[in-house]
Protein backbone atom coordinates (compact mmCIF):
# COMPACT_ATOMS: atom_id res chain seq x y z
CA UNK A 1 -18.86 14.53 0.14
CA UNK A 2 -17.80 11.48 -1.79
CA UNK A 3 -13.71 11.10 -1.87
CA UNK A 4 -12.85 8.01 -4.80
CA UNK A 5 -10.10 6.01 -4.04
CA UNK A 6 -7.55 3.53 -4.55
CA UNK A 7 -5.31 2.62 -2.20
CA UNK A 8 -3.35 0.10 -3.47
CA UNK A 9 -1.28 0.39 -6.63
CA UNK A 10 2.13 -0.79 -7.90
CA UNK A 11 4.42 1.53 -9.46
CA UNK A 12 7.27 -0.05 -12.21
CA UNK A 13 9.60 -0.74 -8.59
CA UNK A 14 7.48 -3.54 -8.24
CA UNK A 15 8.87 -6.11 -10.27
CA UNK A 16 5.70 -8.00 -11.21
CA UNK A 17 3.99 -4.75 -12.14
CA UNK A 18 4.43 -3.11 -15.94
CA UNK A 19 7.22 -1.19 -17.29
CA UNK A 20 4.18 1.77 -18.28
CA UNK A 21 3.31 1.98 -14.20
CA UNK A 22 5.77 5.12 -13.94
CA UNK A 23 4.75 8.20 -11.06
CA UNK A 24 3.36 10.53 -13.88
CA UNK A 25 0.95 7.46 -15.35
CA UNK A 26 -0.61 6.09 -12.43
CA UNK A 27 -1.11 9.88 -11.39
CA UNK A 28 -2.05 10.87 -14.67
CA UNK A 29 -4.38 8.23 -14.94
CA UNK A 30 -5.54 8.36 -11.72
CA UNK A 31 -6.83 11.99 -12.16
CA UNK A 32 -8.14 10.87 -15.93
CA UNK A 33 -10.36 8.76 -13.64
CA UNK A 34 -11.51 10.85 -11.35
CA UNK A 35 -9.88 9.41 -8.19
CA UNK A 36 -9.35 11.87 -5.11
CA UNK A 37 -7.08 9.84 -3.27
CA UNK A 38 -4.55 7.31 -3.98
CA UNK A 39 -1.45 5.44 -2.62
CA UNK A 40 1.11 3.41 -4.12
CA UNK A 41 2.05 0.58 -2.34
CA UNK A 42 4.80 -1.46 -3.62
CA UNK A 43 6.61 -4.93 -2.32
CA UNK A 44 8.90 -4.25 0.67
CA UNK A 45 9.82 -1.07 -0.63
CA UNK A 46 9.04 2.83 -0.35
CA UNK A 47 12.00 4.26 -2.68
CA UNK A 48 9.27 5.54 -4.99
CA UNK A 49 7.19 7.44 -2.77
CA UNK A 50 8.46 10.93 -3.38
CA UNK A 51 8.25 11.27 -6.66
CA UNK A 52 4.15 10.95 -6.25
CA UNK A 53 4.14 13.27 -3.41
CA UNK A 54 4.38 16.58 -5.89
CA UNK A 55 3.04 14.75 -9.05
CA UNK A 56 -0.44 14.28 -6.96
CA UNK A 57 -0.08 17.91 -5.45
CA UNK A 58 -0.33 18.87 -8.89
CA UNK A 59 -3.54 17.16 -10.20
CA UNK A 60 -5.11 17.75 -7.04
CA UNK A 61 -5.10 14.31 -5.38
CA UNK A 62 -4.08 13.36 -1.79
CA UNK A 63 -1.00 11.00 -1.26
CA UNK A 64 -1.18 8.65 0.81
CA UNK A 65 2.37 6.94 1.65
CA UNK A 66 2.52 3.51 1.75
CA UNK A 67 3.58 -0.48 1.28
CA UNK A 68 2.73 -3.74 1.26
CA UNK A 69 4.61 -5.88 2.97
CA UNK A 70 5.08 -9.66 2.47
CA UNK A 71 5.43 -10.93 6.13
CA UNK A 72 7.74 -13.65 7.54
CA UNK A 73 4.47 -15.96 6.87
CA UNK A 74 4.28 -15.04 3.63
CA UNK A 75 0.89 -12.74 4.07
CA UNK A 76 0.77 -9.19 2.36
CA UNK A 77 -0.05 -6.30 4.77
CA UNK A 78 -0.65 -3.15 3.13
CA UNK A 79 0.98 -0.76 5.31
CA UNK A 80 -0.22 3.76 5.49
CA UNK A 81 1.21 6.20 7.05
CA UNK A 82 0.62 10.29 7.97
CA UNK A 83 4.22 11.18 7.18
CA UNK A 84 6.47 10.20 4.44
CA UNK A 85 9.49 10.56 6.32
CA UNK A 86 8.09 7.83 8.69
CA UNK A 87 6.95 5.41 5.93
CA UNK A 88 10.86 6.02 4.34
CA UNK A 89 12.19 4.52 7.41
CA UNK A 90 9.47 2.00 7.57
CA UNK A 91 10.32 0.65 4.32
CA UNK A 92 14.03 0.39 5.11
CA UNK A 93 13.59 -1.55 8.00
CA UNK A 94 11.51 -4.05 5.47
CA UNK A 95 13.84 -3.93 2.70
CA UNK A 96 16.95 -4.44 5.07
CA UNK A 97 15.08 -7.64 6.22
CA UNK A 98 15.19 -9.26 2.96
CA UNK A 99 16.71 -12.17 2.37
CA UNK A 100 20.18 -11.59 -0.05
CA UNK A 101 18.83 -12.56 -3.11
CA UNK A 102 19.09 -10.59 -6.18
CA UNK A 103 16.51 -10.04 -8.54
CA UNK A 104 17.00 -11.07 -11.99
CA UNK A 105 15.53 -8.86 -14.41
CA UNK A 106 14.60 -10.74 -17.48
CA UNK A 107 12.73 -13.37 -14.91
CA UNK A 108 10.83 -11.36 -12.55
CA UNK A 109 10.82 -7.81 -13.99
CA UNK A 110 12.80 -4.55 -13.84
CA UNK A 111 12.90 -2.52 -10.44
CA UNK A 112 12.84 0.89 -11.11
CA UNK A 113 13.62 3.73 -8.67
CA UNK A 114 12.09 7.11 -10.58
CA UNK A 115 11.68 10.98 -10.00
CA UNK A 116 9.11 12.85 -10.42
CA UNK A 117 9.78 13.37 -13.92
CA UNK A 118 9.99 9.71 -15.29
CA UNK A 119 13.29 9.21 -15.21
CA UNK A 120 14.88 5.91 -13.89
CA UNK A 121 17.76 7.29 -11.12
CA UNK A 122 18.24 3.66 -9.88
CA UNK A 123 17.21 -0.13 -9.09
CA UNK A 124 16.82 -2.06 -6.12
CA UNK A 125 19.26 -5.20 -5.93
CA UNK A 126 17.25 -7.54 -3.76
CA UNK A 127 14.30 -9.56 -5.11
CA UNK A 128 11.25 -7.65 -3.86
CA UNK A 129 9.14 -10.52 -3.92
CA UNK A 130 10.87 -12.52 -1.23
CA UNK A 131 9.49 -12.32 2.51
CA UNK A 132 10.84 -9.33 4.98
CA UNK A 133 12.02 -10.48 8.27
CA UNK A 134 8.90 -9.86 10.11
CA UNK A 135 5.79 -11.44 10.88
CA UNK A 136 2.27 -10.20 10.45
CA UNK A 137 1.86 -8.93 14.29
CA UNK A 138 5.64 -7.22 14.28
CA UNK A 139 4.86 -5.74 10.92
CA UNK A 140 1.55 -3.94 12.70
CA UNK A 141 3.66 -3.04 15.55
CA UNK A 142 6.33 -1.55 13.55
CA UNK A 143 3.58 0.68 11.38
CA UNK A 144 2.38 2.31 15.10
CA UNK A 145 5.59 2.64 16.12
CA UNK A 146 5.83 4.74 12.65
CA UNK A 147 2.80 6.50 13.42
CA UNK A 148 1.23 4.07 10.74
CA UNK A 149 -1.56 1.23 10.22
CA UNK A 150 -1.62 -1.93 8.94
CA UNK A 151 -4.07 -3.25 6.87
CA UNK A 152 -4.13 -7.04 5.68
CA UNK A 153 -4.62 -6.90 2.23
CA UNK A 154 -6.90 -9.07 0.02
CA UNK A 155 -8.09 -11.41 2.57
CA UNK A 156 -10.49 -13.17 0.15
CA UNK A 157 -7.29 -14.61 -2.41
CA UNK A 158 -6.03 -18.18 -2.00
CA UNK A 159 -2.55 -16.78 -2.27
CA UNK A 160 -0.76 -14.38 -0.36
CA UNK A 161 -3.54 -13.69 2.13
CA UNK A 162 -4.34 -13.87 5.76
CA UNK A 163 -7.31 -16.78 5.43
CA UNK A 164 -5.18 -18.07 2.71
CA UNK A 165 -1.85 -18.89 4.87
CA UNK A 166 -3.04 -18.66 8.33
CA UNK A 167 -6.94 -19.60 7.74
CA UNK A 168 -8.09 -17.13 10.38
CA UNK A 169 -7.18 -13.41 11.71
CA UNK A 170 -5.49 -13.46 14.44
CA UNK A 171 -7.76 -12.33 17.23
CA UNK A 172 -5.11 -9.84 18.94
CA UNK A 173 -4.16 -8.24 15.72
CA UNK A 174 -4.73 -4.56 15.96
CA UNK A 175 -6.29 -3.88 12.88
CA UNK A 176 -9.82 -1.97 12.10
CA UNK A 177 -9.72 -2.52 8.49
CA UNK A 178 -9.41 -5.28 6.07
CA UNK A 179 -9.18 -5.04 2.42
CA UNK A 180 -11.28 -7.33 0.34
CA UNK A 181 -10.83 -8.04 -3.48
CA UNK A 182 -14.14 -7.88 -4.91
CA UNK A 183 -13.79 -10.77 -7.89
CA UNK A 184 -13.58 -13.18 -4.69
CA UNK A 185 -16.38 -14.93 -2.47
CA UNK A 186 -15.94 -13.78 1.61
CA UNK A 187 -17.47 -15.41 4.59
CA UNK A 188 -19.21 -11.97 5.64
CA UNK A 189 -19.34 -13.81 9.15
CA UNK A 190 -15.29 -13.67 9.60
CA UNK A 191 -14.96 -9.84 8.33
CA UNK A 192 -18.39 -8.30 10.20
CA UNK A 193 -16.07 -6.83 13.06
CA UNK A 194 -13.90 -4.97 10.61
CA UNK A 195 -13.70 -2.08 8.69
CA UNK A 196 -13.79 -3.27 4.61
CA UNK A 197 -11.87 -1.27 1.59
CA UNK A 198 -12.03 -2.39 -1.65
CA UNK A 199 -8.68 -1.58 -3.88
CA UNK A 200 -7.73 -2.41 -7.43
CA UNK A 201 -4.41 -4.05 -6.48
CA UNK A 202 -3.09 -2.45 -10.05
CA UNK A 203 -0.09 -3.67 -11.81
CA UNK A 204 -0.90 -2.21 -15.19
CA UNK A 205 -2.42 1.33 -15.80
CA UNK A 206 -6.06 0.06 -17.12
CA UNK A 207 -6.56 -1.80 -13.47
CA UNK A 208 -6.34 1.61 -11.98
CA UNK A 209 -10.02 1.75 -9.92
CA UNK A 210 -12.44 3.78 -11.79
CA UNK A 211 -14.28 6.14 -9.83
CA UNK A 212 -16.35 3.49 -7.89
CA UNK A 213 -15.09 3.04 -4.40
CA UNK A 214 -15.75 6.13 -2.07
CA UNK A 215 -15.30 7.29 1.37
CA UNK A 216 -17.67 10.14 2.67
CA UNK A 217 -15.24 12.65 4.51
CA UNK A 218 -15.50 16.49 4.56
CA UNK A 219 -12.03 16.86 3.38
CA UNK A 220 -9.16 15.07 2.22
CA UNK A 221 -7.39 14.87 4.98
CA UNK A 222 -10.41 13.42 7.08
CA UNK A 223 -8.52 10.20 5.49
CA UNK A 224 -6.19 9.64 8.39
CA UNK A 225 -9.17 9.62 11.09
CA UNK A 226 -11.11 7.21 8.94
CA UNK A 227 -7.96 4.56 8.55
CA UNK A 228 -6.03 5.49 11.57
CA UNK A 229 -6.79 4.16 15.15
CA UNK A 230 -8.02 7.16 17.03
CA UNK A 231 -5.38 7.15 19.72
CA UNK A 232 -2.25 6.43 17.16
CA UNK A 233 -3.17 9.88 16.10
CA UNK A 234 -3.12 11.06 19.63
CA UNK A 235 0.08 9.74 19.46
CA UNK A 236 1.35 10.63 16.68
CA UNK A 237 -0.08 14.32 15.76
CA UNK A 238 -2.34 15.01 13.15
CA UNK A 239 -0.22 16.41 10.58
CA UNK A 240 -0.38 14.59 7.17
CA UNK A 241 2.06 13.72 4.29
């Protein structure tokens, strides 16, 4: 059967993303549009992970942990993983690698920590928008090593992308997938040995993917064969979030 999706959303811990994109609207909002399964991926950061984890339990969506990652190179890598323990450490790592520089609230946007009931518990000091520590190929090797993947995200953009700071994928990057955003032209000839997903890259609630983009799987958790390499879950187990 069809499973709707969107896999790449930023909750109010993203600085650049609206004050309205708390766990319970996003997942609220996500169910209101019929999506099965969803992960929020925020900049250099994982702190508001659990709060989803019960919140999508709840409506009946599947959780997906994840990230995405600005790279020494300044390229965003969304980042997924089975367990959320293992994308917790993941995100750590990343937000340990940041460069000291506080963010500044009333320039770049609040950077709220929640639970699972809306309430702020915390911030983040460091600017989440600067560059981690790592670049593009240790930021893949660091998501096996946590029993994750790594997905570059929206290739197609000028800014922040793969083609648009490098020009080209690296040819040893192990990486099946891609993610494309669909209001921008691609060169189907540089993307026709990869895997594509389409995400709304959400920063407000209305961006949200309707029900559009769909995976056929005979369960939810069919999810991790379809974006995992097959022998990272040989590796890893097969046990989900």
């Amino acid at each position: 059967m069809k499973y709707y999706y969107d896999l790449h959303i930023h909750s109010d811990l993203s600085p650049c993303a609206s004050e309205d994109m708390t766990p319970s609207n996003i997942v609220n909002m996500s169910y209101i549009k019929g999506l099965n399964i969803i992960s929020v991926t925020d900049h250099n950061t994982t702190e508001n992970l659990p709060s989803f984890l019960q919140l999508c339990d709840n409506r009946g969506i599947k959780f997906i942990p994840g990230i995405e990652v600005t790279t020494k190179e300044e390229v965003h890598a969304l980042c997924y993983f089975m367990k959320l323990d293992r994308a917790m450490d993941f995100g750590r790592l990343i937000y340990d690698s940041l460069p000291d520089i506080k963010n500044i609230p009333s320039i770049f946007g609040q950077q709220n920590i929640y639970n699972n009931k809306d309430e702020v518990t915390g911030t983040l000091d460091k600017l989440l928008l600067s560059a981690s520590g790592y670049s593009l190929e240790e930021v893949c090797s660091l998501a096996h090593k946590h029993c994750g993947t790594m997905i570059p995200a929206h290739i197609n953009k000028k800014s922040n992308s793969v083609l648009g700071i490098l020009g080209f994928i690296p040819p040893g990057l192990k990486i099946n997938f891609v993610e494309i955003h669909s209001k921008s032209e691609i060169n189907e000839k540089v993307i026709k040995k990869y895997n594509i997903i389409k995400n709304s890259d959400a920063h407000y609630l209305t961006d949200i993917s309707e029900a559009v983009n769909s995976i056929e799987l005979n369960n939810a958790d069919e999810i991790y064969k379809y974006l995992f390499i097959n022998s990272l879950l040989n590796d890893c187990g097969t046990e989900g979030s």
